[in-house]
Protein backbone atom coordinates (compact mmCIF):
# COMPACT_ATOMS: atom_id res chain seq x y z
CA UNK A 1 0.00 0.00 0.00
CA UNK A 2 1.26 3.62 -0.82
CA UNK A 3 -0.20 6.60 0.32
CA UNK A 4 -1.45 9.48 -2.14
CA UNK A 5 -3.30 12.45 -2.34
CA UNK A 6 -4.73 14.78 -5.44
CA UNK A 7 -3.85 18.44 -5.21
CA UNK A 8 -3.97 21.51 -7.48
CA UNK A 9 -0.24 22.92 -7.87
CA UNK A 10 0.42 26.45 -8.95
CA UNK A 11 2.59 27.14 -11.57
CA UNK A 12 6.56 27.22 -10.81
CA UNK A 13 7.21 30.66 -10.29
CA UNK A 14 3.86 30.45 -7.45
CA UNK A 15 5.74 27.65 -6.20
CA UNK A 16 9.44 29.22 -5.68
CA UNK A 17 7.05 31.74 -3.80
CA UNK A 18 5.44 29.69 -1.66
CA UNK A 19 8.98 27.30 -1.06
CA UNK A 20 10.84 30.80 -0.24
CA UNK A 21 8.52 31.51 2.44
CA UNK A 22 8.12 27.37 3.82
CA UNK A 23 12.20 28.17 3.99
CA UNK A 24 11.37 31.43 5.86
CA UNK A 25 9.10 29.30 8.69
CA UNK A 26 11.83 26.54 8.68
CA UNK A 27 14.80 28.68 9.54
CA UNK A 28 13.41 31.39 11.86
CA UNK A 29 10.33 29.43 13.20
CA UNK A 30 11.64 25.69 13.21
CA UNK A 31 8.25 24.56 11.00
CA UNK A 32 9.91 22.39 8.40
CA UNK A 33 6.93 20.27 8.22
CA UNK A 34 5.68 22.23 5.23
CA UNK A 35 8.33 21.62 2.83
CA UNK A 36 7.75 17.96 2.57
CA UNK A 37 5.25 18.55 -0.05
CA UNK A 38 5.57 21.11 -3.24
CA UNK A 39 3.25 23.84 -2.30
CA UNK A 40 -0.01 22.84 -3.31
CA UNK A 41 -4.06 23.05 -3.18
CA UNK A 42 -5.14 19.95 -1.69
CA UNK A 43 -8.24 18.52 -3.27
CA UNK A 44 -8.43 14.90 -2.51
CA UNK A 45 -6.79 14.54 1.01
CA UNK A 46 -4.25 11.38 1.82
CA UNK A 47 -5.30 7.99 1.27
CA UNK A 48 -4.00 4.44 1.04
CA UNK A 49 -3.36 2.59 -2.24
CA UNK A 50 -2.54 -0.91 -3.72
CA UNK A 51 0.48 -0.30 -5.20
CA UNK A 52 -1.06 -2.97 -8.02
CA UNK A 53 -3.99 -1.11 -8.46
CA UNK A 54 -2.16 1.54 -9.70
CA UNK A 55 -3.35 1.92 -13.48
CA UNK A 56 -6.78 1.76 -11.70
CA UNK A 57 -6.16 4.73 -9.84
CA UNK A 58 -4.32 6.68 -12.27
CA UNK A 59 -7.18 5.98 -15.50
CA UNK A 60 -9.91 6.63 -13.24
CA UNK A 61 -8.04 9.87 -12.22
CA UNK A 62 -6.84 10.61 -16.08
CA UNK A 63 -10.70 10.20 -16.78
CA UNK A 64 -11.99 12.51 -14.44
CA UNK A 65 -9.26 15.05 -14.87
CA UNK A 66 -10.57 14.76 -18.56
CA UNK A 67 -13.89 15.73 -18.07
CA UNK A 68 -13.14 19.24 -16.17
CA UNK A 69 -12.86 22.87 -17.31
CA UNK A 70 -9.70 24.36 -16.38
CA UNK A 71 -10.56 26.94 -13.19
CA UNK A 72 -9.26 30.24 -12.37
CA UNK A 73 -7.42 30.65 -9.14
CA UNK A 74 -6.79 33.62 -6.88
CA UNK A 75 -4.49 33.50 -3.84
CA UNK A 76 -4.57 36.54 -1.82
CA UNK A 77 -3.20 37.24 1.69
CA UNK A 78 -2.30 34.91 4.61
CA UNK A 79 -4.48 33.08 6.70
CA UNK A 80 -4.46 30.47 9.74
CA UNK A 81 -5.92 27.43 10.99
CA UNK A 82 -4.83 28.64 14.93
CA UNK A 83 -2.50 27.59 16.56
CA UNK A 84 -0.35 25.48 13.95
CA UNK A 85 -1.25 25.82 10.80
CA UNK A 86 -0.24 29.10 8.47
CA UNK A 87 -0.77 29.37 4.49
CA UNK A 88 -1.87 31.79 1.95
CA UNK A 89 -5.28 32.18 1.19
CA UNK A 90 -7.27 30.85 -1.49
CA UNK A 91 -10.47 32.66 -2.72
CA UNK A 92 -13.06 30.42 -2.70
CA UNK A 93 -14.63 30.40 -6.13
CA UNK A 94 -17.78 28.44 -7.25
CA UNK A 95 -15.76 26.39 -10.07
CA UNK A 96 -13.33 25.45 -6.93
CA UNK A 97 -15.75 24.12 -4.73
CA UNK A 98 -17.71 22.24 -7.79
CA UNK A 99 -14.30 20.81 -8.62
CA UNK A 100 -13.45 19.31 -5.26
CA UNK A 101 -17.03 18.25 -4.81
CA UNK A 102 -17.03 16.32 -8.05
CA UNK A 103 -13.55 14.77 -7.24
CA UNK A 104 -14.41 13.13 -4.10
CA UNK A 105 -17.99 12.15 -5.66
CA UNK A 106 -15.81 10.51 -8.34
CA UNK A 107 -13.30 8.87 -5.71
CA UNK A 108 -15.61 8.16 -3.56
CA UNK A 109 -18.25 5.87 -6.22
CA UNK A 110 -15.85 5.01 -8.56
CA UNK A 111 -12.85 3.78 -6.52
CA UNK A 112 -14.00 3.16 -3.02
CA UNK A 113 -11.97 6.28 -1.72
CA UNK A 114 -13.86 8.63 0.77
CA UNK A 115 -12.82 10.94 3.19
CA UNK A 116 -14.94 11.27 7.08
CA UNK A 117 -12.95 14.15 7.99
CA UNK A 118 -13.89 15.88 4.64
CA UNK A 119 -17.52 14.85 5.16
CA UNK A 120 -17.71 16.89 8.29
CA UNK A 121 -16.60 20.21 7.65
CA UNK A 122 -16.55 22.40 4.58
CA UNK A 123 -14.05 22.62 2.07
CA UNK A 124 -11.52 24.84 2.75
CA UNK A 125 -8.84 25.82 -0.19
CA UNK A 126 -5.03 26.71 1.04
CA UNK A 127 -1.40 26.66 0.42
CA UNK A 128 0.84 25.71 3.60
CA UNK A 129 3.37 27.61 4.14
CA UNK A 130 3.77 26.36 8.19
CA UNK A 131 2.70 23.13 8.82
CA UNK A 132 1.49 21.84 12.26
CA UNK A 133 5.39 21.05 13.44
CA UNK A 134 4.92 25.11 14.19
CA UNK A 135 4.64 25.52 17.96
CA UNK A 136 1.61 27.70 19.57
CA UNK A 137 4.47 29.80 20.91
CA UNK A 138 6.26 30.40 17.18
CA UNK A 139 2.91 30.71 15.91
CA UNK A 140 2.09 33.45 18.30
CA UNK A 141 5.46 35.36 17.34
CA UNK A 142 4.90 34.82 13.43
CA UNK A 143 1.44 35.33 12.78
CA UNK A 144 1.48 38.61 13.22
CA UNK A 145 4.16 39.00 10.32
CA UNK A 146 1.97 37.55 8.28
CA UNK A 147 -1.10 38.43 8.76
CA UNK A 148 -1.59 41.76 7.18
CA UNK A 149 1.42 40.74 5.00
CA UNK A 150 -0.20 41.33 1.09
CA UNK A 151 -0.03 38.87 -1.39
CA UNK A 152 -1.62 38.60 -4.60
CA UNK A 153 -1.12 35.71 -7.50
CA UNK A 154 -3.87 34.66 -10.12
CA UNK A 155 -3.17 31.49 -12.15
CA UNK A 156 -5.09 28.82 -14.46
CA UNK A 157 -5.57 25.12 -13.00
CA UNK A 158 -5.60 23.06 -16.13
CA UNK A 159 -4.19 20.02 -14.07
CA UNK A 160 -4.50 17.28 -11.29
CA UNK A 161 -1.57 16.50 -9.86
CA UNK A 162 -1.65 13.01 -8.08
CA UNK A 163 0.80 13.02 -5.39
CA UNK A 164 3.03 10.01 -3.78
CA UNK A 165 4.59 9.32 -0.60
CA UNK A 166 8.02 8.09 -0.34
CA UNK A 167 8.20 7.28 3.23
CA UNK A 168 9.57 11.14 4.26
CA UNK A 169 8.12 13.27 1.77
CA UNK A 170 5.15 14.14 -1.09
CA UNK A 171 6.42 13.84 -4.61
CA UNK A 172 4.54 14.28 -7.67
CA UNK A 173 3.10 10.73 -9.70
CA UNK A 174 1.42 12.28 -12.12
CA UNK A 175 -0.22 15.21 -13.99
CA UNK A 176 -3.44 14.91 -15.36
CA UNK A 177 -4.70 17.76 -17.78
CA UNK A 178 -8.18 19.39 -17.70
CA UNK A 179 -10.26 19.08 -20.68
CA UNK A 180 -8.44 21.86 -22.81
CA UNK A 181 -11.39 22.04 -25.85
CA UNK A 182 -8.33 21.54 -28.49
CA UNK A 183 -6.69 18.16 -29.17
């Protein structure tokens, strides 16, 4: 069994962004947690795997990343899950939360993958930039850096990315592309 998750990633120069400021948390604040995994949009959160039902996973994946329109994202300012958690924002957008709905509705009938936690609360879109290795007192003495700090990026999703881990860290499987209307 291997454990995977599907995510949204921003484009590269988004992600030296994002990494620059994981680097920032590591260094100053000890949080390292967050750069196990390239910055990403989590869509589909972690779950186990037969490593032989791997084509499964990755067709049904390639089939449903076929089927989708590609959808604008905005990230804008910082935000916190307190006391552990700090990423950048993602605006919540209609075609965002249809996306992730439909993802886990295709997971969840078509492969046997569902997540309870998910099921509980509402979606909620964001980029880690200090994962929960951050201590209550760092967090204290960082969010206030952040939390007025601007930021502003806009990019195109036209891509799943499935996501593998290697026993320490997230690496990327697999892209799939949206439906792009030209062949």
């Amino acid at each position: 069994m291997s454990r995977f998750f599907v995510a949204l990633l921003p484009p590269q120069d988004i992600q030296d962004y994002a990494n620059e400021i994981k680097q920032y948390f590591a260094n100053r604040y000890a949080s390292s947690g967050a750069l196990k995994s390239p910055p990403h949009i989590t869509l589909q959160p972690p779950f186990e795997w037969s490593d032989a039902n791997l084509p499964l996973l990755e067709a049904s994946l390639k089939e449903f990343a076929s089927g989708q329109q590609p959808v604008a994202i905005t990230l804008k300012g910082f935000n916190a899950f307190a006391p552990r958690v700090i990423y950048i924002n993602v605006v919540i957008s209609q075609e965002l939360l249809t996306l992730q709905a439909d993802l886990m509705a295709h997971t969840e009938s078509k492969l046997g993958i569902f997540d309870n936690v998910s099921k509980t609360r509402p979606f909620a879109p964001h980029l880690t930039v200090a994962f929960r290795d951050l201590t209550k007192q760092n967090f204290k003495a960082a969010w206030p850096e952040f939390e007025n700090r601007q930021l502003h990026f806009e990019f195109t999703a036209d891509k799943l990315t499935l996501l593998l881990h290697d026993g320490k860290r997230w690496n990327i499987k697999q892209d799939l592309a949206f439906f792009s209307g030209s062949n």
